[in-house]
C-alpha atoms as a PDB file:
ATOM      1  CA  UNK A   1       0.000   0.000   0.000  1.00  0.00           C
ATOM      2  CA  UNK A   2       1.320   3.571  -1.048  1.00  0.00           C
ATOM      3  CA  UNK A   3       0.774   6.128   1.032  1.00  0.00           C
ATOM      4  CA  UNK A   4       1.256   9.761   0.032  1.00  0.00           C
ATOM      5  CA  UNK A   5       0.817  13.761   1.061  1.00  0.00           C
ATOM      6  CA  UNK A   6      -1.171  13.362   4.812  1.00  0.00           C
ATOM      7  CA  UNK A   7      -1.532   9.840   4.872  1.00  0.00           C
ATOM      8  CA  UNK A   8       2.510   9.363   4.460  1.00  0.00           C
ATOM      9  CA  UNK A   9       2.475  11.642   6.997  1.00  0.00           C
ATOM     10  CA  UNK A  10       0.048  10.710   9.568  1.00  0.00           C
ATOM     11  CA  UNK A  11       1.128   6.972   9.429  1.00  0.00           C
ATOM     12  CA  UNK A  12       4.608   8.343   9.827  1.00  0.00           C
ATOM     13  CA  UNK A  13       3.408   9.853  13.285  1.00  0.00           C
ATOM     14  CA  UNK A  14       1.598   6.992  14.213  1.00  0.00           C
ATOM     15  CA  UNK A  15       4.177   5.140  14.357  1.00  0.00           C
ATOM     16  CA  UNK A  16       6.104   7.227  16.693  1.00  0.00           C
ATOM     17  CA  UNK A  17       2.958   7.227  19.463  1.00  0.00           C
ATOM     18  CA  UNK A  18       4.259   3.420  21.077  1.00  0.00           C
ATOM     19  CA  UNK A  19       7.528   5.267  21.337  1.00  0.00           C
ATOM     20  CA  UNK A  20       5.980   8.112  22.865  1.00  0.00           C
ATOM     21  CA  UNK A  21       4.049   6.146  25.633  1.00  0.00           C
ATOM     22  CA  UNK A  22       6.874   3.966  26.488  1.00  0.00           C
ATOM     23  CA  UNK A  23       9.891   6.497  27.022  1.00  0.00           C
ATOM     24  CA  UNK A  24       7.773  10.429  27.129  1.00  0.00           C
ATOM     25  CA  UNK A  25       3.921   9.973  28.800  1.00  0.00           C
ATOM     26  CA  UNK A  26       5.817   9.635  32.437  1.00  0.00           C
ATOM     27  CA  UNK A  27       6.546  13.000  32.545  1.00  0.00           C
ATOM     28  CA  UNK A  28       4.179  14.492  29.540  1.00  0.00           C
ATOM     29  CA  UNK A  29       1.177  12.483  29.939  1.00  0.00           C
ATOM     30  CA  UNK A  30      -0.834  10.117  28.102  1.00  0.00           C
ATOM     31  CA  UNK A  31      -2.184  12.996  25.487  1.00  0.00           C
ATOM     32  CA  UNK A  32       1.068  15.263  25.678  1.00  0.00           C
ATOM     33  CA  UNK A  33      -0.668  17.310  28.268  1.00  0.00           C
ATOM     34  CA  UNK A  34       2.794  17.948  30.730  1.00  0.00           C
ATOM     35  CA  UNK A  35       2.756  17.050  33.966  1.00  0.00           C
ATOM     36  CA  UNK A  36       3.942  20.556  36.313  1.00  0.00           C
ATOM     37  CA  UNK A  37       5.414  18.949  38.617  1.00  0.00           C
ATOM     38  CA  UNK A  38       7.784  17.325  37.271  1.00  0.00           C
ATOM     39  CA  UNK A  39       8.255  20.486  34.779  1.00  0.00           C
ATOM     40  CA  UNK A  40       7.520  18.648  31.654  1.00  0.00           C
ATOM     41  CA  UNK A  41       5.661  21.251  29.572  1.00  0.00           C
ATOM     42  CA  UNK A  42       2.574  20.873  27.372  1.00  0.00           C
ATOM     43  CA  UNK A  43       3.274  19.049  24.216  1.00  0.00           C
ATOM     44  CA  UNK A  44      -0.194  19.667  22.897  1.00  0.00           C
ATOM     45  CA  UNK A  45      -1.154  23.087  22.579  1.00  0.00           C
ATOM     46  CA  UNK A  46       0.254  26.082  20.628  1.00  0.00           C
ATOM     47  CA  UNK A  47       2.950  26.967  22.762  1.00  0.00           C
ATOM     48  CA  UNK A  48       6.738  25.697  21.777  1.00  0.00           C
ATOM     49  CA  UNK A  49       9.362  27.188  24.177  1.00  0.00           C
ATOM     50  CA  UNK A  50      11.793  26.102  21.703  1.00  0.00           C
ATOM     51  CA  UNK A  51       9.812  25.502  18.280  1.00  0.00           C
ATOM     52  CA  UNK A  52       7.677  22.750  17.417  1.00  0.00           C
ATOM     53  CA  UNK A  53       9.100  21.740  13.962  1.00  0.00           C
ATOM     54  CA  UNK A  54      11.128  18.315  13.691  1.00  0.00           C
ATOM     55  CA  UNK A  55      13.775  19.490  13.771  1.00  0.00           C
ATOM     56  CA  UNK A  56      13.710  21.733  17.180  1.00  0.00           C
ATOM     57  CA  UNK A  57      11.766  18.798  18.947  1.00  0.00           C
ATOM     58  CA  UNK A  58      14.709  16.596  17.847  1.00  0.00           C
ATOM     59  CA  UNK A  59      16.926  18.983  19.101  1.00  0.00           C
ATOM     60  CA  UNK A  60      15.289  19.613  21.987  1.00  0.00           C
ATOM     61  CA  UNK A  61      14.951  15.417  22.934  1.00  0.00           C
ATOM     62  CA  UNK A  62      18.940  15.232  22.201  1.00  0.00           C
ATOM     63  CA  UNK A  63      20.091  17.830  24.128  1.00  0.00           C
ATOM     64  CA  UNK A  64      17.708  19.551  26.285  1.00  0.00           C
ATOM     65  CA  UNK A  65      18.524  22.984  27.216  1.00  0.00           C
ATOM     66  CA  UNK A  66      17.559  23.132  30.659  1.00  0.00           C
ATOM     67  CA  UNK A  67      18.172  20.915  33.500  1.00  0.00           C
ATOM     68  CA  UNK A  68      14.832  18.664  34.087  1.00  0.00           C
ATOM     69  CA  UNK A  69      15.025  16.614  31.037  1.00  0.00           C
ATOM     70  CA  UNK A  70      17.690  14.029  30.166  1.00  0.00           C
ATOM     71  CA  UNK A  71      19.275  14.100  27.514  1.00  0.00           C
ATOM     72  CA  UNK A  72      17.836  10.622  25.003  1.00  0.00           C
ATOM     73  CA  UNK A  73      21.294  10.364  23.002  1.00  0.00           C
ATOM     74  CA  UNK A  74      21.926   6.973  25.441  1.00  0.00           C
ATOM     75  CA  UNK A  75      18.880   5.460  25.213  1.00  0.00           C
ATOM     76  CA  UNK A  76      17.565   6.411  21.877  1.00  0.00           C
ATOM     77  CA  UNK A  77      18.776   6.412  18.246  1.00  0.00           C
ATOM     78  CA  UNK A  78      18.957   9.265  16.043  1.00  0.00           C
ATOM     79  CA  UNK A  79      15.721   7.344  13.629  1.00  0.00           C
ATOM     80  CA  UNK A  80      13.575   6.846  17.329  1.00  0.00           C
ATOM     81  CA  UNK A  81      14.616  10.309  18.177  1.00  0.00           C
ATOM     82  CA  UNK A  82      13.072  11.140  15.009  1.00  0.00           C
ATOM     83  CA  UNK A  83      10.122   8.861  15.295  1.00  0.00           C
ATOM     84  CA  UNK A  84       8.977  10.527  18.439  1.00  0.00           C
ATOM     85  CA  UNK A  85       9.427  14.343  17.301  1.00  0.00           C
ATOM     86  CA  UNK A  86       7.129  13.665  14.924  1.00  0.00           C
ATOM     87  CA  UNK A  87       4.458  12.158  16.681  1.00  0.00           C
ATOM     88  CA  UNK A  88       4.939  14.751  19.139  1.00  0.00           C
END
């Protein structure tokens, strides 16, 4: 089956969502909603404190630039990395 325009994409984001809920819902939620207290902002509205393109949610899941998020590089690939920016 070919996919193409926002089917390619939307499966391509779909497949990122297991990833998601396995390594990012702890801290973001379930539905990218953030979780305060840990200080994992809101994935899922408007605001991006450092972009919301690919490439600055890649960016931002390889080397965080603040101290309450890890750093993925060690547990993730670059293609997961990927994967999960985005779904997100």
């Amino acid at each position: 089956v070919s996919l193409s325009g926002g089917e390619a994409d939307a499966a391509k984001a779909e497949a990122g969502k297991p990833l998601y809920a396995e390594n990012c819902a702890s801290c973001h939620g379930d539905t990218g909603q953030g979780v305060r207290d840990f200080g994992a902002p809101n994935l899922a509205d408007k605001i991006a404190l450092y972009g919301n393109d690919v490439a600055a949610v890649t960016a931002q899941v390889t080397k965080p630039r603040h101290g309450v998020m890890p750093g993925w590089t060690h547990r993730l690939d670059d293609a997961t990395i990927k994967q999960l920016a985005v779904y997100v």
